[in-house]
Protein backbone atom coordinates (compact mmCIF):
# COMPACT_ATOMS: atom_id res chain seq x y z
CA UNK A 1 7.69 11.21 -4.76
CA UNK A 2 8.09 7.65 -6.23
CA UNK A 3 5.49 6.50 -8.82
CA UNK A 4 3.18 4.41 -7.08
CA UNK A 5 2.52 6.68 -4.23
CA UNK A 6 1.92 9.46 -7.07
CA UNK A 7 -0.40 6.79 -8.68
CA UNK A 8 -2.00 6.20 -5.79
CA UNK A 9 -2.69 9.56 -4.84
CA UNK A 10 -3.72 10.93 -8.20
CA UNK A 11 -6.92 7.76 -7.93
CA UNK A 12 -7.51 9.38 -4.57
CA UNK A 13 -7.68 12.81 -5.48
CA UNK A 14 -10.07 11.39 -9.26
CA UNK A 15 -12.54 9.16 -6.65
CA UNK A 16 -13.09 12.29 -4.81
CA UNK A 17 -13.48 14.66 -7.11
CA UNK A 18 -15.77 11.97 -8.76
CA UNK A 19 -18.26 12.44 -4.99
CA UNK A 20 -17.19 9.11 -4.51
CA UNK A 21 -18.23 8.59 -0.61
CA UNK A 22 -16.38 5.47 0.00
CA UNK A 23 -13.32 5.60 2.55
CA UNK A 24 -10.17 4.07 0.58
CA UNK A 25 -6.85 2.84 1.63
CA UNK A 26 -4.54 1.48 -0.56
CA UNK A 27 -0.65 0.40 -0.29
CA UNK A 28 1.90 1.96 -2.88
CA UNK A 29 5.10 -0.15 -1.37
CA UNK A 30 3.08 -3.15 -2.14
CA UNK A 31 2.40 -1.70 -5.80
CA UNK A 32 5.55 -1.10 -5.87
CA UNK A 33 7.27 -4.79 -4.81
CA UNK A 34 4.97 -6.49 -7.68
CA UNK A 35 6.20 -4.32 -10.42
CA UNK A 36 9.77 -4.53 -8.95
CA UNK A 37 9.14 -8.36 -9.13
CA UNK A 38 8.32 -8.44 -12.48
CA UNK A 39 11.14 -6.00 -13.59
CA UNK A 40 13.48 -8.52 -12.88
CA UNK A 41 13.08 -10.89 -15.50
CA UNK A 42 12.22 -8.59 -18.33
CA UNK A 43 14.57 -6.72 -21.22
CA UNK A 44 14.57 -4.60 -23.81
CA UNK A 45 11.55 -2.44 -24.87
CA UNK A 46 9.58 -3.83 -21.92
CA UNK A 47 12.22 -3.35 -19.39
CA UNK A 48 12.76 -0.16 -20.50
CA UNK A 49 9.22 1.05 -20.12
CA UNK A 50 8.84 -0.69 -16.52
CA UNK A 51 12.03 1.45 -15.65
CA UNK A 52 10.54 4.67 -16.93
CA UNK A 53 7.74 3.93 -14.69
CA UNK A 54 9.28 3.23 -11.70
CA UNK A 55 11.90 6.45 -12.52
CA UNK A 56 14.89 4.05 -12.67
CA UNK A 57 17.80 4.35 -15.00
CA UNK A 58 18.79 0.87 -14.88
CA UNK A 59 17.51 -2.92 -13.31
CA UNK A 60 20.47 -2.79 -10.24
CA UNK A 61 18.89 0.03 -8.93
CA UNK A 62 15.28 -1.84 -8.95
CA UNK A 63 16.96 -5.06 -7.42
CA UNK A 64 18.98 -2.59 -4.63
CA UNK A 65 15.54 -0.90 -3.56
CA UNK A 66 14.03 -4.05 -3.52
CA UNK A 67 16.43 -5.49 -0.98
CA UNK A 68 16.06 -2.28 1.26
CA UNK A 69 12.30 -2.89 1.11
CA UNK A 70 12.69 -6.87 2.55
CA UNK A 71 15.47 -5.39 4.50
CA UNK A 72 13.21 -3.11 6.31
CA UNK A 73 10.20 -6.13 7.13
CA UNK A 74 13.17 -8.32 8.24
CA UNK A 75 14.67 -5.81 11.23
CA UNK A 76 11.25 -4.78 11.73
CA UNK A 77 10.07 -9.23 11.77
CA UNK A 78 6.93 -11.02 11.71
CA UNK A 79 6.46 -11.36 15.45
CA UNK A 80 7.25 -9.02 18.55
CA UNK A 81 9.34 -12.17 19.88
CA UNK A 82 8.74 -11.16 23.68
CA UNK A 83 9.28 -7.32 22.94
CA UNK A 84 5.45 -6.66 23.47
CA UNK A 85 6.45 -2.83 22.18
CA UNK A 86 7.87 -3.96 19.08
CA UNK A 87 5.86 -3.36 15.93
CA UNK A 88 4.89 -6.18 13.65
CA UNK A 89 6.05 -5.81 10.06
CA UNK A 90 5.23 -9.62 7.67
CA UNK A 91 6.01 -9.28 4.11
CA UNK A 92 5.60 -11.98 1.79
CA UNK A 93 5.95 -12.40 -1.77
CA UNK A 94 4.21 -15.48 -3.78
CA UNK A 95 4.80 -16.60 -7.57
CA UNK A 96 2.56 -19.10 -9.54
CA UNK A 97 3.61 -20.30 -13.32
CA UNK A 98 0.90 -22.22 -15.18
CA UNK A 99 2.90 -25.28 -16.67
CA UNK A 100 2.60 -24.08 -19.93
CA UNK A 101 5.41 -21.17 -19.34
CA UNK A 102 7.54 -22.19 -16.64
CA UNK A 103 9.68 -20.13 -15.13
CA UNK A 104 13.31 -19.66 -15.60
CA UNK A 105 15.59 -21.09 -13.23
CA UNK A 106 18.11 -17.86 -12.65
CA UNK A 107 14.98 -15.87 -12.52
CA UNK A 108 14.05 -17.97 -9.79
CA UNK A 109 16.74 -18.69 -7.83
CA UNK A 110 18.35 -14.71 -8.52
CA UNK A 111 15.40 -13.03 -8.32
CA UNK A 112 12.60 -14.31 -6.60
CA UNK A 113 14.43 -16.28 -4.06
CA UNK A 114 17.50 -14.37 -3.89
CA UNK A 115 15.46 -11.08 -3.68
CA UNK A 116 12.35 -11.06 -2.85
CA UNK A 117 12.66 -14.59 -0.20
CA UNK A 118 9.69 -16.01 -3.56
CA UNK A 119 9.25 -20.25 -3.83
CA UNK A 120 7.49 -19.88 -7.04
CA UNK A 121 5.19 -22.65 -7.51
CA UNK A 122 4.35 -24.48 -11.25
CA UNK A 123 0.51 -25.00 -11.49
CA UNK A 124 -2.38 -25.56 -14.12
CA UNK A 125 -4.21 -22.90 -15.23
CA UNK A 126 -5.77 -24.23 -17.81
CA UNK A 127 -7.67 -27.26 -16.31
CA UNK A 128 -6.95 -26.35 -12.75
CA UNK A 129 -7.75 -22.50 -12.78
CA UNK A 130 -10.12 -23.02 -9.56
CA UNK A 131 -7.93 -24.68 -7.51
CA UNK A 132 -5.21 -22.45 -8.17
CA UNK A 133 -7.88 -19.59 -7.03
CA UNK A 134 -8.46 -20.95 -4.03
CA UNK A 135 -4.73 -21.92 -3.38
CA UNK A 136 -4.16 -18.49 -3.55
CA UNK A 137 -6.99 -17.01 -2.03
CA UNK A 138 -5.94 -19.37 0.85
CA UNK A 139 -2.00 -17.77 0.96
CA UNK A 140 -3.69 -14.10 0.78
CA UNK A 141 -5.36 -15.11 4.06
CA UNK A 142 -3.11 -16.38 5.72
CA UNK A 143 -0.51 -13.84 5.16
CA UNK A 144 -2.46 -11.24 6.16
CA UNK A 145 -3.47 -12.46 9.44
CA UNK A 146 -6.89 -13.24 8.40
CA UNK A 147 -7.78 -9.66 7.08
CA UNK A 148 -8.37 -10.59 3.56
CA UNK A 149 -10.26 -13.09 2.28
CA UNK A 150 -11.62 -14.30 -0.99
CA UNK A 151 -8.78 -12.05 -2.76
CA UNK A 152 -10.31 -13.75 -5.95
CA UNK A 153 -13.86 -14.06 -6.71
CA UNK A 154 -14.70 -17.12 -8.94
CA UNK A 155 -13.23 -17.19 -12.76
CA UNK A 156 -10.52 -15.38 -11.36
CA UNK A 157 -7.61 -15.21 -12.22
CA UNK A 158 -8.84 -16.97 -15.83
CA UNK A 159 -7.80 -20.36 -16.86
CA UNK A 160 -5.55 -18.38 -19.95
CA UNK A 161 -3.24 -16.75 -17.21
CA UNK A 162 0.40 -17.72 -17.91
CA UNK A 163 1.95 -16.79 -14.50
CA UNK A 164 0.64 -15.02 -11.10
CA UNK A 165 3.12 -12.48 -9.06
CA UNK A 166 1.78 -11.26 -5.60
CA UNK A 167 2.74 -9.06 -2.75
CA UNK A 168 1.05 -9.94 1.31
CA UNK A 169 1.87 -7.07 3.35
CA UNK A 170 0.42 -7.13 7.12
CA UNK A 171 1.57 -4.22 9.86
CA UNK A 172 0.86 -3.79 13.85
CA UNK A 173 1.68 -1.20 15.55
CA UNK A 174 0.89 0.45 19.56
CA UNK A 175 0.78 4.07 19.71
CA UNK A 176 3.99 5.11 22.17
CA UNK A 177 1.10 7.39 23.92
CA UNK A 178 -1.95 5.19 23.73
CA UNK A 179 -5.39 6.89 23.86
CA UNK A 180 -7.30 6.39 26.35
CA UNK A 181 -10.31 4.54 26.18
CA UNK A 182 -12.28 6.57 29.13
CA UNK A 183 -11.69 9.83 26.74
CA UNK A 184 -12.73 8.42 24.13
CA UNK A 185 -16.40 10.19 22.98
CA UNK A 186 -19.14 10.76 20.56
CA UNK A 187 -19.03 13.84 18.06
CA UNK A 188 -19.94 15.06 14.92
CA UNK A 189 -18.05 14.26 11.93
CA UNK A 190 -18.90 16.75 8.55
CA UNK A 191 -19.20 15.06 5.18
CA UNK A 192 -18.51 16.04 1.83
CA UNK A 193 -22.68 15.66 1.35
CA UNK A 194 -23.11 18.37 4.12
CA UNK A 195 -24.21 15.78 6.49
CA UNK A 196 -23.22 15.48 9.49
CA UNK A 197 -22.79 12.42 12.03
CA UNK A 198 -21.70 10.75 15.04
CA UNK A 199 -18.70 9.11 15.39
CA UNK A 200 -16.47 7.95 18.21
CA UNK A 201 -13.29 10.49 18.44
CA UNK A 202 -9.98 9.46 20.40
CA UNK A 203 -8.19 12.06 22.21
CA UNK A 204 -4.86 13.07 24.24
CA UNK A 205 -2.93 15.10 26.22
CA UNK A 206 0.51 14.41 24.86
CA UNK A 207 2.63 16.22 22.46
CA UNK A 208 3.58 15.46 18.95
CA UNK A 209 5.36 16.57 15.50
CA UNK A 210 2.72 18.40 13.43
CA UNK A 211 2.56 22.13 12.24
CA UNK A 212 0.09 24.21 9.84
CA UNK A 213 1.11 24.64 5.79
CA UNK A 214 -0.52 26.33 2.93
CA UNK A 215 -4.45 25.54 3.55
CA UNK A 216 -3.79 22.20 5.95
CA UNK A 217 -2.02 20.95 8.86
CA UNK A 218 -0.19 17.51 9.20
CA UNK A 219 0.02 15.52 12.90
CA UNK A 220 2.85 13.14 12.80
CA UNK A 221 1.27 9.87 16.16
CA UNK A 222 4.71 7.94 16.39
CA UNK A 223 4.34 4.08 17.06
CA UNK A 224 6.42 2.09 20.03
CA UNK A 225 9.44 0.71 18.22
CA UNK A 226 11.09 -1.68 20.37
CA UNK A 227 14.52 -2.74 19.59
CA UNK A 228 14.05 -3.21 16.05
CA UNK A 229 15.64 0.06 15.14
CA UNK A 230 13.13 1.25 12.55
CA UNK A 231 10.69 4.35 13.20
CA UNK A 232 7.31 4.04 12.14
CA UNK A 233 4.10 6.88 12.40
CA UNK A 234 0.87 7.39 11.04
CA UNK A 235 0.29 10.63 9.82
CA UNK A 236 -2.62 13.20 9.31
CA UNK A 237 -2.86 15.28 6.60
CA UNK A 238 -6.39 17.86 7.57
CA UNK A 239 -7.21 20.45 5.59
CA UNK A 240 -8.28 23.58 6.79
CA UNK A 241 -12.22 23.96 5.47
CA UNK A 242 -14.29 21.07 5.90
CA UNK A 243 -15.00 20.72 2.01
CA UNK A 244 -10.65 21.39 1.31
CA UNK A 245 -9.65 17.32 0.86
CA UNK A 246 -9.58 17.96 -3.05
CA UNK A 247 -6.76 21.06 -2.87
CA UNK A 248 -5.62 19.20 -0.10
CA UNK A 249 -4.76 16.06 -2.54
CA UNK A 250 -3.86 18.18 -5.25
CA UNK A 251 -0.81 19.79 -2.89
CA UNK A 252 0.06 16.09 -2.12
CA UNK A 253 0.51 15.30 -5.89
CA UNK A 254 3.42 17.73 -6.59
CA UNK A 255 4.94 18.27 -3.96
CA UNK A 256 7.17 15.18 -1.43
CA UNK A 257 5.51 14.43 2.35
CA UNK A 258 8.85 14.04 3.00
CA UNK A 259 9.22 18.14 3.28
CA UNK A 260 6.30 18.11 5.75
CA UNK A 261 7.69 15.97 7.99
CA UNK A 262 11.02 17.88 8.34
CA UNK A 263 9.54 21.05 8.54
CA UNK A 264 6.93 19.41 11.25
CA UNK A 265 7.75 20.84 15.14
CA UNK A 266 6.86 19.44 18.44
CA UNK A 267 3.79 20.97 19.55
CA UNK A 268 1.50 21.58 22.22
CA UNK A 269 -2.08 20.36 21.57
CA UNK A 270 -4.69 22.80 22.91
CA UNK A 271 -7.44 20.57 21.35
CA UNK A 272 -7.01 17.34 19.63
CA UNK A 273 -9.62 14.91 18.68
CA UNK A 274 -9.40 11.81 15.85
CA UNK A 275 -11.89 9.62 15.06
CA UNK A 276 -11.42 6.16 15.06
CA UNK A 277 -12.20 3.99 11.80
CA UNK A 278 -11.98 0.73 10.11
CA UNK A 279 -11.86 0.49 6.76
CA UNK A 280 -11.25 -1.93 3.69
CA UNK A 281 -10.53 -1.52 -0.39
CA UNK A 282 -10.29 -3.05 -3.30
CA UNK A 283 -7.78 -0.72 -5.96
CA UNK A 284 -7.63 -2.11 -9.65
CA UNK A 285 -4.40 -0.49 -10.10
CA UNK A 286 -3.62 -1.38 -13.30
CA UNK A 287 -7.05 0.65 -14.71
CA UNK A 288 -6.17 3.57 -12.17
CA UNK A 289 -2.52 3.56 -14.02
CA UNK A 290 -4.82 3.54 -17.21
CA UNK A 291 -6.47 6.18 -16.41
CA UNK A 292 -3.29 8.32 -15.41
CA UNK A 293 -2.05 8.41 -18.81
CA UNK A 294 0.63 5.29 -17.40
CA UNK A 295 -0.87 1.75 -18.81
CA UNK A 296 0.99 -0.77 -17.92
CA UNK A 297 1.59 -1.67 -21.16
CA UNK A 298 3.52 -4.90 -21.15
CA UNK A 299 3.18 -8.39 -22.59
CA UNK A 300 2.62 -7.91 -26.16
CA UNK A 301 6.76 -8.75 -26.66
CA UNK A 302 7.34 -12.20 -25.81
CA UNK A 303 11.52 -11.75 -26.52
CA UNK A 304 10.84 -9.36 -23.48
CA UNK A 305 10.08 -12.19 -21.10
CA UNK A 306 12.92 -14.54 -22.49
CA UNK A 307 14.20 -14.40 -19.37
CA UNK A 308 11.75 -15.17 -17.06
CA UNK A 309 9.86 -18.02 -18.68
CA UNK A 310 10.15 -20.68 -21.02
CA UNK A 311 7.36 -20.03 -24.06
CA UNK A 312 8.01 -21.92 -26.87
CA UNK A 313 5.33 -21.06 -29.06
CA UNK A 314 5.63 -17.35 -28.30
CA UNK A 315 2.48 -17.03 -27.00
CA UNK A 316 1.93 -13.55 -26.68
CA UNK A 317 0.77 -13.06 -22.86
CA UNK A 318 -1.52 -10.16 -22.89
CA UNK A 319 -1.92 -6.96 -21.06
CA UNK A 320 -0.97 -7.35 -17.47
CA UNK A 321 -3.51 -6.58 -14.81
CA UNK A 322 -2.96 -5.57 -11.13
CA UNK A 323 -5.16 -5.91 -8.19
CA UNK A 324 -4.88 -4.77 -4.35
CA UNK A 325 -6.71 -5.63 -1.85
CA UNK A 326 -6.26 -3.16 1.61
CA UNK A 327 -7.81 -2.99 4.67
CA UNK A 328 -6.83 -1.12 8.15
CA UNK A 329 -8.21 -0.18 11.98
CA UNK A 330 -7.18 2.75 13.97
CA UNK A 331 -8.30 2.97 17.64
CA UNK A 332 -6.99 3.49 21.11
CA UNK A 333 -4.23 1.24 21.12
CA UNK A 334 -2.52 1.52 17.81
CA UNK A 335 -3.07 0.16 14.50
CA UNK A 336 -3.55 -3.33 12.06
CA UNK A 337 -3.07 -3.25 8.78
CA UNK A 338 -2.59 -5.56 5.59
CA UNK A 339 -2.67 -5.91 1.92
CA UNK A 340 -2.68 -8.02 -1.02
CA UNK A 341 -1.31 -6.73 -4.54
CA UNK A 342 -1.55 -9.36 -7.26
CA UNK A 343 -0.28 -9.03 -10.76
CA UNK A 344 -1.18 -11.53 -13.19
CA UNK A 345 -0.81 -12.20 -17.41
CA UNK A 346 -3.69 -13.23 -19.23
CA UNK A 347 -1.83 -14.91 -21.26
CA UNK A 348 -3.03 -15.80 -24.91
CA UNK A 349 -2.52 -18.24 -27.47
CA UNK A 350 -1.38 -15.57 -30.09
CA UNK A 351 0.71 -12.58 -29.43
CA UNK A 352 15.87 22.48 20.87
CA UNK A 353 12.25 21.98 19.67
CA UNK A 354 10.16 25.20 19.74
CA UNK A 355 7.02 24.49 21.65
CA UNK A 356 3.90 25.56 19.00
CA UNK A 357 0.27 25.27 19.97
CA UNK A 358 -2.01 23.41 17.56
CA UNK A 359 -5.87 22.71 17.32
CA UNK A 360 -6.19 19.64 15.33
CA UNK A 361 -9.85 18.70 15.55
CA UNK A 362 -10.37 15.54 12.56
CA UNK A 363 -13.73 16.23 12.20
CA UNK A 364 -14.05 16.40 8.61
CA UNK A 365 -12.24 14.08 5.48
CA UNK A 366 -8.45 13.68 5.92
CA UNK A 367 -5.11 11.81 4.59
CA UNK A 368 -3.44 9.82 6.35
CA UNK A 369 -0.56 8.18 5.74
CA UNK A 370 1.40 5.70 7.36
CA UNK A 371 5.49 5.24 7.17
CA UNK A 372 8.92 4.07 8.07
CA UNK A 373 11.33 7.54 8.65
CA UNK A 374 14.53 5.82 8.19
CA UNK A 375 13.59 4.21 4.72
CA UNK A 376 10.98 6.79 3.26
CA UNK A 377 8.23 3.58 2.63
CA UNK A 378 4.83 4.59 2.60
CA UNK A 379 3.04 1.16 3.89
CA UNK A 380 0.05 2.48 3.59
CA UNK A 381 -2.08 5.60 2.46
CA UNK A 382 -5.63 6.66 2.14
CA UNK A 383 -8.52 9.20 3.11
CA UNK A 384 -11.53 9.12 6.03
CA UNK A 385 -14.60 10.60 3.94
CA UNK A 386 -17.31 8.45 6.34
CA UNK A 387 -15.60 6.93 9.75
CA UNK A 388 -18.84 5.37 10.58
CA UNK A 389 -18.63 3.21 7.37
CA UNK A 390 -16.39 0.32 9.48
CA UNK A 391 -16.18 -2.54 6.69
């Protein structure tokens, strides 16, 4: 399992087991392009401990993994282009250097452009920290189709930040079997609490991967693809007792979802019901990585950033911080989803199928997960505690 899906669900597993009763989604491939972003221009100690994070041995493999990730948005693209089956996959990457530390040029042109398809754009912090806010707040908008707004609440990002890297993911999907909306129904969903209430629940006839592990059982709902020759599906990870979602989590930590989607069968329904939800986050990564025993520790070496931007006092920039921004809706016809990840440096003036049968009733707090097969990405991931909490 790479790090940032780990990292994301290790906060998952410490919010629940905190009785936290707020729904969460968050994006590790977005976590995972910022960092990625930033590895690019660093060396030495700092690069070093970016790589241990990201369980790299050197900076070509970072660069090659990000390619594959762009790779995948661009055959997937940004619009169905008259293929009304085809998913949508936008992914855009932004970078904004307060004047005082501009940005290299080869870090520019071979890295942001030539990577991650980044104009990075100079700007003033320092007198101009407001504009740049809403600037930005403004890109995060629009790049996510108008999910997310205000990314930044005012005094943020502070007028002492030296440069701004961010991530705008947005996906849209159609089920290949849609639900439909004449089955769709009222029934009771069981919360952590012990309460109990009424939600609407999707259901169908059709037939799809899942299969029943140690304690849970995983349903694999495949997406329409199109022509653009990538796979995607949400999946749903349901543990077996209604108050399980902590063990559940806990499995999910050690062990790869990749093995649970090979070892997944085609099976027969003999009663399936998923609620529908909408739901939005806000993940302070770099606290959850913090809190992991993984700080993202970087900054306090300005040699590190020699190659990425031009700081002739050697300011030193200050601990990095990281914030996402996720929302998504599942109902009858397929899913919408999009994030923002920002990471930003305060910086500082001094240093033959077999046929199974299933029952896979969602009526208590799942996983789900939602990925490409042919590239391993989890887009997005997150858990249902309360489906009648639509933000």
């Amino acid at each position: 399992m790479d790090f940032c899906t780990m990292l994301a669900n290790d906060f998952i597993l410490k919010e629940v087991k905190n009785s936290n009763q707020d729904n969460v989604v968050v994006s590790p491939v977005s976590i995972m392009l910022v960092l990625n972003m930033v590895a690019g221009g660093l060396k030495g100690y700092t690069l070093e401990y970016v790589l241990g994070l990201l369980g790299s041995k050197n900076i070509n493999k970072i660069n090659s993994k990000s390619l594959e990730i762009m790779a995948v948005a661009a055959d997937v693209g940004s619009t169905n282009n008259g293929d009304a089956l085809r998913p949508v996959l936008a992914m855009f990457n932004g970078a904004w250097a307060d004047q005082r530390f501009p940005l290299k040029p080869l870090y520019k042109k071979k890295i942001l452009k030539g990577i991650f398809d980044c104009e990075a754009k100079t700007v003033d912090f320092a007198t101009q920290a407001e504009k740049v806010r809403l600037e930005f707040n403004t890109w995060a908008e629009t790049v996510s189709r108008g999910l997310i707004k205000d990314f930044f609440s005012p005094g943020s990002p502070p007028s002492t930040t030296a440069f701004l890297l961010a991530n705008g993911l947005y996906f849209k999907g159609i089920w290949k079997h849609r639900f439909m909306v004449e089955r769709t129904e009222r029934r009771d969903f069981y919360l952590l609490n012990g309460r109990t209430i009424s939600v609407p629940f999707m259901t169908s006839s059709n037939m799809y991967l899942g299969g029943s592990f140690d304690g849970f059982k995983v349903l694999i709902i495949p997406y329409e693809n199109g022509k653009c020759g990538r796979h995607f599906s949400m999946s749903f990870f349901l543990p077996d007792k209604r108050d399980g979602l902590q063990n559940l989590l806990e499995k999910l930590i050690i062990s790869k979802p990749e093995r649970y989607y090979l070892d997944s069968a085609r099976v027969e329904l003999d009663e399936f019901w998923l609620p529908k939800f909408k739901l939005s986050y806000e993940f302070r990564v770099s606290e959850a990585m913090e809190a992991m025993g993984t700080p993202l520790s970087i900054g306090n070496n300005p040699a590190d950033f020699s190659e990425m931007i031009h700081n002739p006092k050697g300011a030193c920039l200050g601990g990095a911080k990281i914030l996402q921004k996720a929302c998504i809706e599942i109902d009858e016809k397929g899913s919408e989803a999009a994030t923002i990840t920002a990471l930003s440096f305060p910086g500082s003036s001094s240093c033959p199928p077999k046929r199974e049968t299933l029952s896979f009733v969602a009526d208590h707090p799942f996983v789900f997960m939602l990925r490409e097969a042919k590239s391993g990405l989890v887009l997005f991931t997150g858990v249902v505690l309360d489906p009648s909490k639509r933000i």
